[in-house]
Protein backbone atom coordinates (compact mmCIF):
# COMPACT_ATOMS: atom_id res chain seq x y z
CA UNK A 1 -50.17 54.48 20.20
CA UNK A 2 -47.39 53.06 22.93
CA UNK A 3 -49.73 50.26 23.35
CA UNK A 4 -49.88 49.39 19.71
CA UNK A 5 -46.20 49.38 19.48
CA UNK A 6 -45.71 47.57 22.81
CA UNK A 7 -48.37 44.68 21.17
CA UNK A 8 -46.30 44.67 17.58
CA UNK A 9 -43.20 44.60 19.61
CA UNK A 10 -44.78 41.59 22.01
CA UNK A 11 -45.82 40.08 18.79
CA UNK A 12 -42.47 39.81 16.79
CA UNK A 13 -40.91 38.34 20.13
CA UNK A 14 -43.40 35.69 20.47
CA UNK A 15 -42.62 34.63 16.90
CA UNK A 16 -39.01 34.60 17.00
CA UNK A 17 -39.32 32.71 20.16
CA UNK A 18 -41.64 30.43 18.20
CA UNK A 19 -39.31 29.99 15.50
CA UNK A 20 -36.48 29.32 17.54
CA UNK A 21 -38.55 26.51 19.96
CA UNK A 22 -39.87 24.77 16.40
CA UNK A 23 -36.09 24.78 15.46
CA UNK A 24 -34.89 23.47 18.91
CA UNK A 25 -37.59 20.97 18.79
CA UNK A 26 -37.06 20.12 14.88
CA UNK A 27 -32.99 19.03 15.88
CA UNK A 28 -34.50 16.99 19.03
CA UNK A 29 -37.02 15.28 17.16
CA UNK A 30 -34.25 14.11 15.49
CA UNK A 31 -31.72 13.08 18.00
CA UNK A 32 -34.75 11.19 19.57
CA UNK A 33 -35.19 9.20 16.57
CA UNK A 34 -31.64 8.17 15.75
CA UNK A 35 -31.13 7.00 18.63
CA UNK A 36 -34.24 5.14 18.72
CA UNK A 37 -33.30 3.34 15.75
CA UNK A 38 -29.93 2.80 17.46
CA UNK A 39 -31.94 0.84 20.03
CA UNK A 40 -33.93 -1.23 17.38
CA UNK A 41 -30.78 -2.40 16.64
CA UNK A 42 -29.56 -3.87 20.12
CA UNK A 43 -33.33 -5.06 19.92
CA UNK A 44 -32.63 -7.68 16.83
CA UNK A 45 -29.02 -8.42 17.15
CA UNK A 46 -29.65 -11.02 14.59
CA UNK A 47 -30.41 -9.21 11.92
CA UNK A 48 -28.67 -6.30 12.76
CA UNK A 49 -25.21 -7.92 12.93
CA UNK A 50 -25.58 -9.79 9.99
CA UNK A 51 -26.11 -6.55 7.76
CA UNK A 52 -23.54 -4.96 9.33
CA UNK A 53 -21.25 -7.97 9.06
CA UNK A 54 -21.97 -8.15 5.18
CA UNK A 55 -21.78 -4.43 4.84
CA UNK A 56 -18.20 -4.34 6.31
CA UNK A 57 -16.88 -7.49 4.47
CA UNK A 58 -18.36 -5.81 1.17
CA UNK A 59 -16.32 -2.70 1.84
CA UNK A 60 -13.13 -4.74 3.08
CA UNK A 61 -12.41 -5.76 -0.44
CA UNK A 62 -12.25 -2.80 -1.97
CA UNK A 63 -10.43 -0.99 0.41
CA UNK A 64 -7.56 -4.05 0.53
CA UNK A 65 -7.14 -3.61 -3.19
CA UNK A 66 -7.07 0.10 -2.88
CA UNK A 67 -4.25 -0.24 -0.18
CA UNK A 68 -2.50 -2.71 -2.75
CA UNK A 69 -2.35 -0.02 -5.29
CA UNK A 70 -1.50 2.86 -3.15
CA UNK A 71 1.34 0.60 -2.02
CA UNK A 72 2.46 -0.93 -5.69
CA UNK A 73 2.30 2.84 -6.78
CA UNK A 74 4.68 3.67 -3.41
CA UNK A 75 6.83 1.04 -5.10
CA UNK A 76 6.69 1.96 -8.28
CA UNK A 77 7.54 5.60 -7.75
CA UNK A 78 10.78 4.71 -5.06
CA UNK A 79 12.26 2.85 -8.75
CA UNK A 80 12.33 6.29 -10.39
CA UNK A 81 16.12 5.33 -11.02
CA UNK A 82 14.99 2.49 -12.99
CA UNK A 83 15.03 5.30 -15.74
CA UNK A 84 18.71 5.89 -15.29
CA UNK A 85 20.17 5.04 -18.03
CA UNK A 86 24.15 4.17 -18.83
CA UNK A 87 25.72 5.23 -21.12
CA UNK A 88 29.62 2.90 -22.01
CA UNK A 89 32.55 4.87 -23.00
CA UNK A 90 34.55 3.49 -25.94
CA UNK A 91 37.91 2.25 -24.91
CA UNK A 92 40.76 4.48 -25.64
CA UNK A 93 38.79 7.47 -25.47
CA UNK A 94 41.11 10.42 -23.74
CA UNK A 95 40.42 11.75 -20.37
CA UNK A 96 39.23 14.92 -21.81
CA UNK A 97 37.08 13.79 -24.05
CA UNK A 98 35.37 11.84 -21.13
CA UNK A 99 34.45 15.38 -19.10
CA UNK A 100 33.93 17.21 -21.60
CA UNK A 101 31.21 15.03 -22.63
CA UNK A 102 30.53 15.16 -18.63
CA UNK A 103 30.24 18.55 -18.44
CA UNK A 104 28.17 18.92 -21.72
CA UNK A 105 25.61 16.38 -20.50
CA UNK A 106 25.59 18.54 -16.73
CA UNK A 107 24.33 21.28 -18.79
CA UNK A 108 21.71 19.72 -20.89
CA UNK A 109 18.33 20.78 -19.69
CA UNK A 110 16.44 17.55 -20.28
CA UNK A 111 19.14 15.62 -17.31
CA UNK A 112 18.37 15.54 -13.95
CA UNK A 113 21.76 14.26 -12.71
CA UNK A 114 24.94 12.70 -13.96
CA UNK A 115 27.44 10.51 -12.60
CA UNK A 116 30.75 9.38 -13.62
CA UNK A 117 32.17 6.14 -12.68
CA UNK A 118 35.51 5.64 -13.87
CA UNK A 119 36.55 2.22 -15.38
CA UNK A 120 38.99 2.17 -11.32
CA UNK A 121 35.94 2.95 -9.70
CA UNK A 122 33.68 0.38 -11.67
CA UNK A 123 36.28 -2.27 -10.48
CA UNK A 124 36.87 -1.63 -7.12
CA UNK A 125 33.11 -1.89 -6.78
CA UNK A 126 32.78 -4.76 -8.38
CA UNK A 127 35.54 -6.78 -6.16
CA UNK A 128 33.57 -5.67 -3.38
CA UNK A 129 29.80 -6.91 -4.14
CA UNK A 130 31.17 -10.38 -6.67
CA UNK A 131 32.78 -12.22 -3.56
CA UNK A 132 35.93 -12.55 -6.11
CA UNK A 133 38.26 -10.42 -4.30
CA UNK A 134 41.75 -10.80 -4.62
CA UNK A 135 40.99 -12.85 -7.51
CA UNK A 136 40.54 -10.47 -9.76
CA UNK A 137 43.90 -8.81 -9.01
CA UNK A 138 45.42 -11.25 -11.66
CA UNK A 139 43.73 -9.81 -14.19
CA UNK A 140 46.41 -8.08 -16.92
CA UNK A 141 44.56 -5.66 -17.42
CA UNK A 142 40.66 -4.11 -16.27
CA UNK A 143 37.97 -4.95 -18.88
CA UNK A 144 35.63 -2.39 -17.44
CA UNK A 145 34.74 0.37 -19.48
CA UNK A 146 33.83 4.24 -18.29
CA UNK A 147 30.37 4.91 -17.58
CA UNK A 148 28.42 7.84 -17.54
CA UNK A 149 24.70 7.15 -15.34
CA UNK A 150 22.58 9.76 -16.69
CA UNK A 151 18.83 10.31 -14.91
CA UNK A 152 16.20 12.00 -17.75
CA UNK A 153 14.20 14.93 -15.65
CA UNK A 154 11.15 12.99 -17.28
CA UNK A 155 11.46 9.32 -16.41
CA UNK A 156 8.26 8.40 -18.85
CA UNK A 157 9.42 5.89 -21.29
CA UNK A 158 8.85 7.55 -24.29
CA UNK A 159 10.95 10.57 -23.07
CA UNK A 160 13.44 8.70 -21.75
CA UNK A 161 14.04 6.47 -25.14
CA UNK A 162 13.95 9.86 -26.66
CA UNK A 163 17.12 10.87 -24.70
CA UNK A 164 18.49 7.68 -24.97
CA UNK A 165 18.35 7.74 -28.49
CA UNK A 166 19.99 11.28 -28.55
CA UNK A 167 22.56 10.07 -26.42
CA UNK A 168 23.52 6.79 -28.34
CA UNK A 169 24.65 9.24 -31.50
CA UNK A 170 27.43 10.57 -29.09
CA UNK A 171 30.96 9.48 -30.65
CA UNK A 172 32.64 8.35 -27.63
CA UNK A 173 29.55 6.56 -26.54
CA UNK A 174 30.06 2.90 -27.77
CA UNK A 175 26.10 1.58 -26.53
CA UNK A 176 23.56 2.82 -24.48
CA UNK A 177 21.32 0.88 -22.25
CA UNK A 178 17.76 2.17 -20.31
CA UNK A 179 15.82 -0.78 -18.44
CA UNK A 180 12.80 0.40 -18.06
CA UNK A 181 10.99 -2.31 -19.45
CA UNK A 182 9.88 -4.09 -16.03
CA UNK A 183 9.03 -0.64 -14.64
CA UNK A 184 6.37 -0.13 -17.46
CA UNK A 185 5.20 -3.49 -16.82
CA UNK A 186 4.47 -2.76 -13.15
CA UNK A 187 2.99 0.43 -14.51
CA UNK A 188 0.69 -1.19 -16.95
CA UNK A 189 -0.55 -3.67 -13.69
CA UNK A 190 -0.82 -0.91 -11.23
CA UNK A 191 -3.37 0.32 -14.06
CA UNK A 192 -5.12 -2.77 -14.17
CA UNK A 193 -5.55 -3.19 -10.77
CA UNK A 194 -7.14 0.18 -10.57
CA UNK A 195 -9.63 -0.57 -13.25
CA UNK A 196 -10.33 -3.92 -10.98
CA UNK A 197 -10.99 -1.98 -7.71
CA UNK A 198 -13.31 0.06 -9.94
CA UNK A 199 -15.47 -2.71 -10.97
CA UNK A 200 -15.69 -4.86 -8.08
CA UNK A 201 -16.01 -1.59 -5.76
CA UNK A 202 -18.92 -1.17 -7.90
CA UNK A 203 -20.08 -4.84 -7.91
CA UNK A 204 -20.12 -4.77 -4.15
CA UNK A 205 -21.67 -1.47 -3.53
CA UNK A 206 -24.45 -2.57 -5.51
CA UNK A 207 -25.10 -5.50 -3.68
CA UNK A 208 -24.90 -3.67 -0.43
CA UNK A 209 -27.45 -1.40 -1.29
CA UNK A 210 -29.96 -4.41 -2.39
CA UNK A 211 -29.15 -6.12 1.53
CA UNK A 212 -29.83 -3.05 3.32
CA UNK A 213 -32.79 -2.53 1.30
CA UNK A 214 -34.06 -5.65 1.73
CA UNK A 215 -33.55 -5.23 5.47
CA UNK A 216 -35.03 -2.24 5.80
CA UNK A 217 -37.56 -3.67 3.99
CA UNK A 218 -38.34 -6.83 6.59
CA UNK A 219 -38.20 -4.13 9.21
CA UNK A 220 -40.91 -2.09 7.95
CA UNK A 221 -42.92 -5.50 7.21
CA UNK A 222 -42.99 -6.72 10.51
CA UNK A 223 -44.02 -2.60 11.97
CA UNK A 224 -47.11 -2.41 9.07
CA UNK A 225 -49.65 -2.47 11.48
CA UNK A 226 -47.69 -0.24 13.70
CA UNK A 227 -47.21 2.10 10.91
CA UNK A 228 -50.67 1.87 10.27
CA UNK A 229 -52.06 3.57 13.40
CA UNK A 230 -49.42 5.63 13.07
CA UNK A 231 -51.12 7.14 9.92
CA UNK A 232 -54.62 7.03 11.21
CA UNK A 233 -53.15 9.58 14.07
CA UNK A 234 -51.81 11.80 11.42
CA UNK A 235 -48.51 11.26 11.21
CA UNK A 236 -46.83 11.78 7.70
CA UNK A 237 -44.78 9.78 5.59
CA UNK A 238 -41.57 11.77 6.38
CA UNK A 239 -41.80 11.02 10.18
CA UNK A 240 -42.14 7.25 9.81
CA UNK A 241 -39.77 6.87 7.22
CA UNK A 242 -36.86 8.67 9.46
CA UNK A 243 -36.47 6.14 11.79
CA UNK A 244 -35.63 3.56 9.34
CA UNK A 245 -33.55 6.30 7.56
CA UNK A 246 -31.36 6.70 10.62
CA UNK A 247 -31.35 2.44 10.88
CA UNK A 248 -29.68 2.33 7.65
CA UNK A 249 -27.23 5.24 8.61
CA UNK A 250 -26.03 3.21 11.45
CA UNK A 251 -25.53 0.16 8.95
CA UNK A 252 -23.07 2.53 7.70
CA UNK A 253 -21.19 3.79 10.50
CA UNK A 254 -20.88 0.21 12.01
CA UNK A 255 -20.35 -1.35 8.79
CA UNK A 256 -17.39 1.17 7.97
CA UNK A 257 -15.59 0.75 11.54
CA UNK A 258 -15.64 -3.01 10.61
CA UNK A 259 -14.56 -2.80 7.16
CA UNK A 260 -11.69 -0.25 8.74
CA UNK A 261 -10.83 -2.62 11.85
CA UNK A 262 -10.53 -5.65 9.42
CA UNK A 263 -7.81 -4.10 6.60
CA UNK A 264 -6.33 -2.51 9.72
CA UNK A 265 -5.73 -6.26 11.05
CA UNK A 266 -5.14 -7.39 7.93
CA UNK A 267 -2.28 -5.14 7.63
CA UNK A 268 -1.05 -5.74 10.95
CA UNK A 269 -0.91 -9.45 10.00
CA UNK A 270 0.84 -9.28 6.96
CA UNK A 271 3.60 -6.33 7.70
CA UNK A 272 5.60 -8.99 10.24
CA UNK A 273 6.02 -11.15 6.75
CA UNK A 274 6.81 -8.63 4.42
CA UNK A 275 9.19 -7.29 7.15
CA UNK A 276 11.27 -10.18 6.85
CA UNK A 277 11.32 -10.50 2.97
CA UNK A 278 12.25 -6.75 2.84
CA UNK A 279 15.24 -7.83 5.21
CA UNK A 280 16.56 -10.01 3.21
CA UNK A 281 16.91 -7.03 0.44
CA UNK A 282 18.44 -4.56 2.47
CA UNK A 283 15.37 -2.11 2.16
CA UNK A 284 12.94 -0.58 4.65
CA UNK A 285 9.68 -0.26 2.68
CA UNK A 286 6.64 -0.75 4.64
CA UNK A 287 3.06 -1.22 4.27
CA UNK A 288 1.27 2.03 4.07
CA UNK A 289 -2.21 2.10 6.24
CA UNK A 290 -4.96 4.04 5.75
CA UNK A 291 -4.65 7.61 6.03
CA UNK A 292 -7.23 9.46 8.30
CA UNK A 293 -9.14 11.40 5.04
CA UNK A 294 -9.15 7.71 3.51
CA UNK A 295 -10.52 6.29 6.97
CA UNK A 296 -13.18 9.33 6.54
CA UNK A 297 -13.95 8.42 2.82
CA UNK A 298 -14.90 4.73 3.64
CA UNK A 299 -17.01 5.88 6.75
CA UNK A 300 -18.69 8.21 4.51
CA UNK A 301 -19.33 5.83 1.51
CA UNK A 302 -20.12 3.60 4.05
CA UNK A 303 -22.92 5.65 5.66
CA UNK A 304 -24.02 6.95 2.09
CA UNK A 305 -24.49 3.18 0.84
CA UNK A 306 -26.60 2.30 4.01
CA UNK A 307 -28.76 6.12 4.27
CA UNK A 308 -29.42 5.44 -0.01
CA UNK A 309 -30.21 1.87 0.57
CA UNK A 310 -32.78 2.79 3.31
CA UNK A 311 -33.75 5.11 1.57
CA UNK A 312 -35.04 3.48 -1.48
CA UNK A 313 -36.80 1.27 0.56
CA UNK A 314 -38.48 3.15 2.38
CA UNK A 315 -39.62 5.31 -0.71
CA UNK A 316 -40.87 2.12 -2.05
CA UNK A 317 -42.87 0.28 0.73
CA UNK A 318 -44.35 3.02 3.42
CA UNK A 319 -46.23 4.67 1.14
CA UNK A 320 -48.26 2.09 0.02
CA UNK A 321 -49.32 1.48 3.43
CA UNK A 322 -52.55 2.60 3.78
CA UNK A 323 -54.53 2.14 6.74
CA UNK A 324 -57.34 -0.65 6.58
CA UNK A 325 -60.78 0.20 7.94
CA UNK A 326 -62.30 -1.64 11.39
């Protein structure tokens, strides 16, 4: 009986030690072919750097005009006081009148913030950024109305006219202004341009699935008669294909580090210029880089475009190689 157990027993180790080698040997079957197919790359530079060349130029597009949206829409949300609006006090209203309407419009759960800028205030100001100075010291008297700056909680344009049009009705309000006009504008373009990335992302992808696949497909052309001993040997379809699999995964990963390195240098090469023009307006906005999830999401697409456009090649061509009798 203890030798029946001790054979079971024997038995069950030799399989999970079976299972385990088959596993080991499965992951470094693997590892052996990818970076075999790394090597058949340093073996036909040629080809090999023009795929990877046109791979990462493909992708540079799209990422640039992705960057020029993320950085239109960094714009586009530091002008979220282009929503302000202002509202001009009637002249010879009363002081109290003034802050009461202050204080009502402090309270009013649709306002974010409001400022007062007294008709004193409004002047001063204005002699310091006209470059009239002391000239406007002659004046008799200070044409500058009171002004109430009002920010909506909701800066969309249709809830902002909304308010504004509430506002307007007020009696000691004599007009009401919102410019928000340009900022819809920019809006509307920052739209388009996402739409545009869209399209030509797609454009491009496409045709950097057809070049890999085409070079995949040259590279399994010129290995047929390899490929056909292979087969005689025994050796399936799914262990020839994965080298060329691996090939077109390393299109990717090159291809992305290029299409990264050249919008990196792009941006490197354009921030000195828009540093100055940003100078001259007193503001410190920058170009915003890629972020490391967005470096991650072009590697990835990157490796996905060249692994799918291997793939289909592959799919196509090695099984209709057959091997040819002597």
């Amino acid at each position: 009986m203890s030798i029946l157990f001790t054979g079971r027993a024997t038995g069950a180790a030799a399989k999970k030690i079976g299972l385990l080698r088959r596993f080991i040997m499965f992951w470094l079957n693997h590892i052996r072919q990818a970076i075999a197919s790394l090597g058949e790359l340093w073996r036909t530079p040629s080809a090999s750097v023009l795929t990877i060349a046109v791979l990462g130029v493909s992708l540079t597009l799209p990422a640039t005009l992705h960057l020029l949206v993320k950085n239109m829409q960094q714009i586009s949300s530091s002008f979220t006081q282009a929503a302000e609006i202002s509202l001009y006090i009637r002249e010879q209203t009363a002081d109290n009148q003034v802050q009461s309407l202050v204080a009502i419009l402090r309270a009013d759960p649709e306002i974010a913030q409001v400022i007062f800028v007294s008709k004193q205030e409004a002047m001063a100001e204005f002699q310091q950024i006209s470059g009239f100075g002391a000239a406007l010291n002659y004046l008799s008297t200070n044409p500058l109305p009171d002004l109430i700056r009002v920010l909506p909680k909701n800066t969309a344009l249709e809830a902002a006219g909304r308010l504004l049009q509430r506002l307007s009705d007020e009696r000691v309000v004599e007009f009401a202004k919102l410019d928000i006009d340009w900022l819809t504008r920019l809006n509307a373009i920052v739209g388009m341009l996402q739409q545009a990335v869209l399209i030509i992302a797609l454009l491009l992808l496409s045709a950097v699935l057809l070049i890999v696949g085409n070079t995949i497909r040259l590279s399994i052309m010129n290995k047929k008669d390899e490929i056909e001993v292979m087969k005689l040997v025994g050796a399936t379809d799914a262990f020839i294909q994965r080298p060329f699999l691996y090939t077109g995964v390393w299109f990717g990963v090159f291809g992305g580090l290029l299409a990264f390195l050249v919008v990196e240098a792009m941006l490197w090469w354009l921030q000195s210029a828009i540093s100055n023009v940003t100078a001259l307006y007193q503001s410190d906005f920058s170009l915003q880089a890629m972020n490391f999830n967005e470096f991650l999401s072009l590697l990835l697409i990157a490796i996905l475009l060249g692994l799918t456009g291997s793939y289909l090649s592959v799919r196509r061509h090695i099984s209709v190689i057959e091997p040819t009798g002597p």
